[in-house]
N, C-alpha and C. Protein backbone atom coordinates (compact mmCIF):
# COMPACT_ATOMS: atom_id res chain seq x y z
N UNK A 1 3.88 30.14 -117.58
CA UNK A 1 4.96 29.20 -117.65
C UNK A 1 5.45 29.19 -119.10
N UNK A 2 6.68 28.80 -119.31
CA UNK A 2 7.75 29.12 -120.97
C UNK A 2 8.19 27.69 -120.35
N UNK A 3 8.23 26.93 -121.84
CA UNK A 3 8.56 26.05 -122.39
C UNK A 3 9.33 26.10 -123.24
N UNK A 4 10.98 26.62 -123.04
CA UNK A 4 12.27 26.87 -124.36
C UNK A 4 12.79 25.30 -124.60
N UNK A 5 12.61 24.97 -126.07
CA UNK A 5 13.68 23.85 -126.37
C UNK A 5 14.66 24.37 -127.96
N UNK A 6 15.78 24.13 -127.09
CA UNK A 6 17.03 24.46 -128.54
C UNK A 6 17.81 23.41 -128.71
N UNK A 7 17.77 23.15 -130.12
CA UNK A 7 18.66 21.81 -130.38
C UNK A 7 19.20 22.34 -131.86
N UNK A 8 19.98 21.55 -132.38
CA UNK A 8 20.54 21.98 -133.50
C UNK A 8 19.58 22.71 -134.87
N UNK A 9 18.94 21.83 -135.35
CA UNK A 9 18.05 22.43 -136.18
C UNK A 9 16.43 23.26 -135.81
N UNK A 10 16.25 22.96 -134.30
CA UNK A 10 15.16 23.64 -133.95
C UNK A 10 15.44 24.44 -132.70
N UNK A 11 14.37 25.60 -132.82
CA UNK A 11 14.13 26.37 -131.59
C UNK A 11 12.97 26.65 -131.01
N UNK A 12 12.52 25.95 -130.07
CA UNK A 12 11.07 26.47 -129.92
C UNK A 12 10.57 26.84 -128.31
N UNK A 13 9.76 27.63 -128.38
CA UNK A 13 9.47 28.34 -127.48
C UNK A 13 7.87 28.55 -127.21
N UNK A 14 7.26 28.07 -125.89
CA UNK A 14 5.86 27.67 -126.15
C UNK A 14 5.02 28.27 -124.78
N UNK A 15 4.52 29.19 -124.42
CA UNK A 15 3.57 29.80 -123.41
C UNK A 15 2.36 28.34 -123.23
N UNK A 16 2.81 28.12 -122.11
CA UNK A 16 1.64 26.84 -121.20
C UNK A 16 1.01 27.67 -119.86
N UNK A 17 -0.05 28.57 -119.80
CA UNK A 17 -0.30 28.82 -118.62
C UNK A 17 -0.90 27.82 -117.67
N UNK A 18 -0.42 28.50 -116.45
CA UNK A 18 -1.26 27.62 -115.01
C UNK A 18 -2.06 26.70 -114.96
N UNK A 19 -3.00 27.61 -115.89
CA UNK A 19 -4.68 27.06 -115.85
C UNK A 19 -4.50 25.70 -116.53
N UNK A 20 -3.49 25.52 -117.58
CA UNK A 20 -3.59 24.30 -118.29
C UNK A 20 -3.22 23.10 -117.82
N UNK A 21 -2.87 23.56 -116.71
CA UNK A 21 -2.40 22.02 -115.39
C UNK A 21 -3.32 21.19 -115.56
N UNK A 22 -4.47 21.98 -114.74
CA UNK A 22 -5.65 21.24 -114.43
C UNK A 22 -6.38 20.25 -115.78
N UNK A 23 -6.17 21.04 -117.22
CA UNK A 23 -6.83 20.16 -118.19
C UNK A 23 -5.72 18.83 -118.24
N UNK A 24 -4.48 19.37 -117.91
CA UNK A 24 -3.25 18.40 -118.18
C UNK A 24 -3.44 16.75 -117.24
N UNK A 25 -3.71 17.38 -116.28
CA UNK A 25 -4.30 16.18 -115.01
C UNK A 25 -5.12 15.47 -114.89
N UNK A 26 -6.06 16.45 -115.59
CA UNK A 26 -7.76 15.18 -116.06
C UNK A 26 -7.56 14.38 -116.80
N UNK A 27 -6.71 14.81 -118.15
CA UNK A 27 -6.25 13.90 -119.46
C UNK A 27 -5.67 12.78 -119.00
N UNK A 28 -4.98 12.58 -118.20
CA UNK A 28 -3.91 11.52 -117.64
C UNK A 28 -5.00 10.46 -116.96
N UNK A 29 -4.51 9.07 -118.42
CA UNK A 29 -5.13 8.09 -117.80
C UNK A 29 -5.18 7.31 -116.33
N UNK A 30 -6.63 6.48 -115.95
CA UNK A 30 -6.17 5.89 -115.10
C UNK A 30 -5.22 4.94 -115.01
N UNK A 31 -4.76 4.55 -116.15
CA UNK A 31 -4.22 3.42 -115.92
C UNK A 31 -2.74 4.02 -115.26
N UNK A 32 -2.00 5.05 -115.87
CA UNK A 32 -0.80 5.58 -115.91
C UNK A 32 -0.51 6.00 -113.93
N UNK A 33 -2.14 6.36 -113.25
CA UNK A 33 -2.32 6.40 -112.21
C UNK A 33 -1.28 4.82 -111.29
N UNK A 34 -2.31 4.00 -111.87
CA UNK A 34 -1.87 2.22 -111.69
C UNK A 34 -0.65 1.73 -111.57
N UNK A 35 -0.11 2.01 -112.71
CA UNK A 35 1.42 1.91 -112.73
C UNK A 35 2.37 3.02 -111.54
N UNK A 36 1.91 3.88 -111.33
CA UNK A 36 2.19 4.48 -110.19
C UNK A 36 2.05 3.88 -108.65
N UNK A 37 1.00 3.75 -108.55
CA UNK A 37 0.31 3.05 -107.25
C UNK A 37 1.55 1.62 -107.40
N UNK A 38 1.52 1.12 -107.70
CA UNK A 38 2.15 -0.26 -108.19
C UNK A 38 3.91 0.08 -107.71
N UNK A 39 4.07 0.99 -108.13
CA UNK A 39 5.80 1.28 -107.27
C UNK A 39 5.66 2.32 -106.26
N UNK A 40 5.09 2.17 -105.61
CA UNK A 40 4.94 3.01 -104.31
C UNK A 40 4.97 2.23 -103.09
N UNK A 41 5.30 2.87 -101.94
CA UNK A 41 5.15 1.49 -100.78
C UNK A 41 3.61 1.76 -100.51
N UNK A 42 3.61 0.41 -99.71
CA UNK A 42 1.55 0.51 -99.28
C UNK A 42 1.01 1.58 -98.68
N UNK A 43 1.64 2.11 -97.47
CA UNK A 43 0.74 3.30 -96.89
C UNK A 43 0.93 4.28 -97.39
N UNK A 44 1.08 5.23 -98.14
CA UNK A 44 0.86 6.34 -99.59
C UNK A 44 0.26 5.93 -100.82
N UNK A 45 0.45 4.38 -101.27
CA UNK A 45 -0.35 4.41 -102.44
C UNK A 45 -1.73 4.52 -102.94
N UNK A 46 -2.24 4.42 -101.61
CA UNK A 46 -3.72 5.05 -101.62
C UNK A 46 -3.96 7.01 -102.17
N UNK A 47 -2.98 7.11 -101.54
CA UNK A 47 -2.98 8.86 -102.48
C UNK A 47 -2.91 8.92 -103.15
N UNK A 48 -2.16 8.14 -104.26
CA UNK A 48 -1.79 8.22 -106.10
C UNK A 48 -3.42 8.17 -106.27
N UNK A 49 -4.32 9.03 -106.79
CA UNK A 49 -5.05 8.85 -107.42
C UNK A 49 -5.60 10.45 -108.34
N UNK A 50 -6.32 10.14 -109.29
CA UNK A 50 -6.64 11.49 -109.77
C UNK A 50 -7.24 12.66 -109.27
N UNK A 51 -8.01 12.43 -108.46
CA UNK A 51 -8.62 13.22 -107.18
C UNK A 51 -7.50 13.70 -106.12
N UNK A 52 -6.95 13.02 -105.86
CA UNK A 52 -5.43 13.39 -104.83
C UNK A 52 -4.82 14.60 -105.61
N UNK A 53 -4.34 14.21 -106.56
CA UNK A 53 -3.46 15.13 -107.68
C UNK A 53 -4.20 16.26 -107.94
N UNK A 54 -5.26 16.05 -108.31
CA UNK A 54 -5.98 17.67 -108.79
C UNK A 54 -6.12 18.50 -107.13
N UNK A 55 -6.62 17.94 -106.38
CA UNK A 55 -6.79 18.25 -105.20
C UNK A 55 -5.23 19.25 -104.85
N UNK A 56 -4.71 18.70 -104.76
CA UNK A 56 -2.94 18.91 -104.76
C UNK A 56 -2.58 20.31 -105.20
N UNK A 57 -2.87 20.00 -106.56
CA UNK A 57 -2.85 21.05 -107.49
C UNK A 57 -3.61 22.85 -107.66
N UNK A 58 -5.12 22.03 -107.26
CA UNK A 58 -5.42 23.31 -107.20
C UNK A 58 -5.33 23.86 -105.69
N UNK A 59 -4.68 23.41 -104.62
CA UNK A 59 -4.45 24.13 -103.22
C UNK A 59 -3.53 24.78 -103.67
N UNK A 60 -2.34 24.54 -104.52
CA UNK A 60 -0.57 25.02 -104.13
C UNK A 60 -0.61 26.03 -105.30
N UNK A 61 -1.62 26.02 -106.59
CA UNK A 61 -1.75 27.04 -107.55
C UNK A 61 -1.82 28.15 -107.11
N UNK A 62 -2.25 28.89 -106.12
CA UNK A 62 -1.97 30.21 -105.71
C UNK A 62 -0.50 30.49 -105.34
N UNK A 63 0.42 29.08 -104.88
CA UNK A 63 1.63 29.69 -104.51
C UNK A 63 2.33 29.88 -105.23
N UNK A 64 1.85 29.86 -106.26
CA UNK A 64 3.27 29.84 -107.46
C UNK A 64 3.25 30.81 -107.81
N UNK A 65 2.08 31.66 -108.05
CA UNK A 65 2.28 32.85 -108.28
C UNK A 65 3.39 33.91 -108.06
N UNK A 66 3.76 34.00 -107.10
CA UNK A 66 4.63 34.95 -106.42
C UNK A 66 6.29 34.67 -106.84
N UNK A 67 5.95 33.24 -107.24
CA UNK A 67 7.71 32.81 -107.77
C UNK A 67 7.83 33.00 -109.49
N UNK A 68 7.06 34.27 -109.99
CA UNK A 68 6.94 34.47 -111.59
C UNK A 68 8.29 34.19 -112.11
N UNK A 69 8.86 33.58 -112.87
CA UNK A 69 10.20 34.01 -113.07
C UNK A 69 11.00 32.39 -112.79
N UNK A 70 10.75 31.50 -112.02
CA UNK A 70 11.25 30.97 -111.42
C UNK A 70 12.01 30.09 -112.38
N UNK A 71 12.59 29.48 -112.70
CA UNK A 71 12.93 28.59 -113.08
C UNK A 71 12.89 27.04 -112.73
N UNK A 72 12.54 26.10 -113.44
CA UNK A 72 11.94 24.87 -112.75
C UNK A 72 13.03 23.47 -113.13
N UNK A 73 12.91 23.88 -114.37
CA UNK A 73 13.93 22.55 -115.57
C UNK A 73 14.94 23.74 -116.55
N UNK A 74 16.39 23.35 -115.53
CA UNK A 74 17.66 23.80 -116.62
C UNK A 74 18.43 22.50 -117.36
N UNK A 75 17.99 22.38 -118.32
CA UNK A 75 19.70 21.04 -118.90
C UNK A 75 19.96 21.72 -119.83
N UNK A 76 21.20 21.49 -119.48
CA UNK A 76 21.97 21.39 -120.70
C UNK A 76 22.74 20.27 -121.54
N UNK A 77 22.73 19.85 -122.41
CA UNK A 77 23.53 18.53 -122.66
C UNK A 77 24.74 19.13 -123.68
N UNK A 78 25.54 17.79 -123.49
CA UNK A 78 26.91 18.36 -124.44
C UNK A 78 26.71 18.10 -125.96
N UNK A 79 25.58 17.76 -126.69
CA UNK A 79 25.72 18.20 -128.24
C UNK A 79 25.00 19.38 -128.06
N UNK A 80 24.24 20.60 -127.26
CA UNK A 80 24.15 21.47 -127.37
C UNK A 80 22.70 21.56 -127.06
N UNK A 81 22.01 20.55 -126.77
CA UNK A 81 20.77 20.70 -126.20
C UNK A 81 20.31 21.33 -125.09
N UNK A 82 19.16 22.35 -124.77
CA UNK A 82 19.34 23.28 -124.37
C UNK A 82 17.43 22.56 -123.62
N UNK A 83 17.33 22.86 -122.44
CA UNK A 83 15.67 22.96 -122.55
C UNK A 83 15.56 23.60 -120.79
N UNK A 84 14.67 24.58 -120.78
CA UNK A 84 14.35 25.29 -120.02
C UNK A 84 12.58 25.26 -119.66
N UNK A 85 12.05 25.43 -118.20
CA UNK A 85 10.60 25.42 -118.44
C UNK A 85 11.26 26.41 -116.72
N UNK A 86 9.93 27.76 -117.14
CA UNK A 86 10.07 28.49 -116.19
C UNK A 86 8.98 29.44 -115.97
N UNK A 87 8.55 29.66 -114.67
CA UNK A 87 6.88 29.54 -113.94
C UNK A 87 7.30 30.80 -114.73
């Protein structure tokens, strides 16, 4: 996965592989979980949890594979901001 951000005085460009989901998902407090659960209707908010999500995650990680290339996040904004993230 590529992480491009261009803005006037910066350009940066940052390799995040796959694998780093999973550290990305553990890091994420419970509480941030909470606040989730909390705007959800009742019968799904029992899934918001960290176990749900990793669970989630590592089933559908094989599918992404095959979409190398993909593109995920295009903006563009009108002072010239630019940011791209693509599998």
């Amino acid at each position: 996965m590529w992480i491009r951000i261009r803005t006037e005085g910066v350009n940066f460009a940052m390799p995040a592989p796959l694998s780093m989901v999973s550290f990305a998902l553990r890091a994420i407090p419970e509480a941030a979980f909470e606040k989730m659960r909390q705007k959800t209707a009742p019968p799904y908010d029992e899934l918001i949890n960290k176990e749900t999500i990793c669970f989630f995650w590592q089933e559908c990680r094989d599918s992404l594979r095959p979409y190398k290339g993909l593109e995920l996040v295009h903006v563009e904004a009108a002072d010239g901001t630019f940011v791209s993230i693509r599998l």
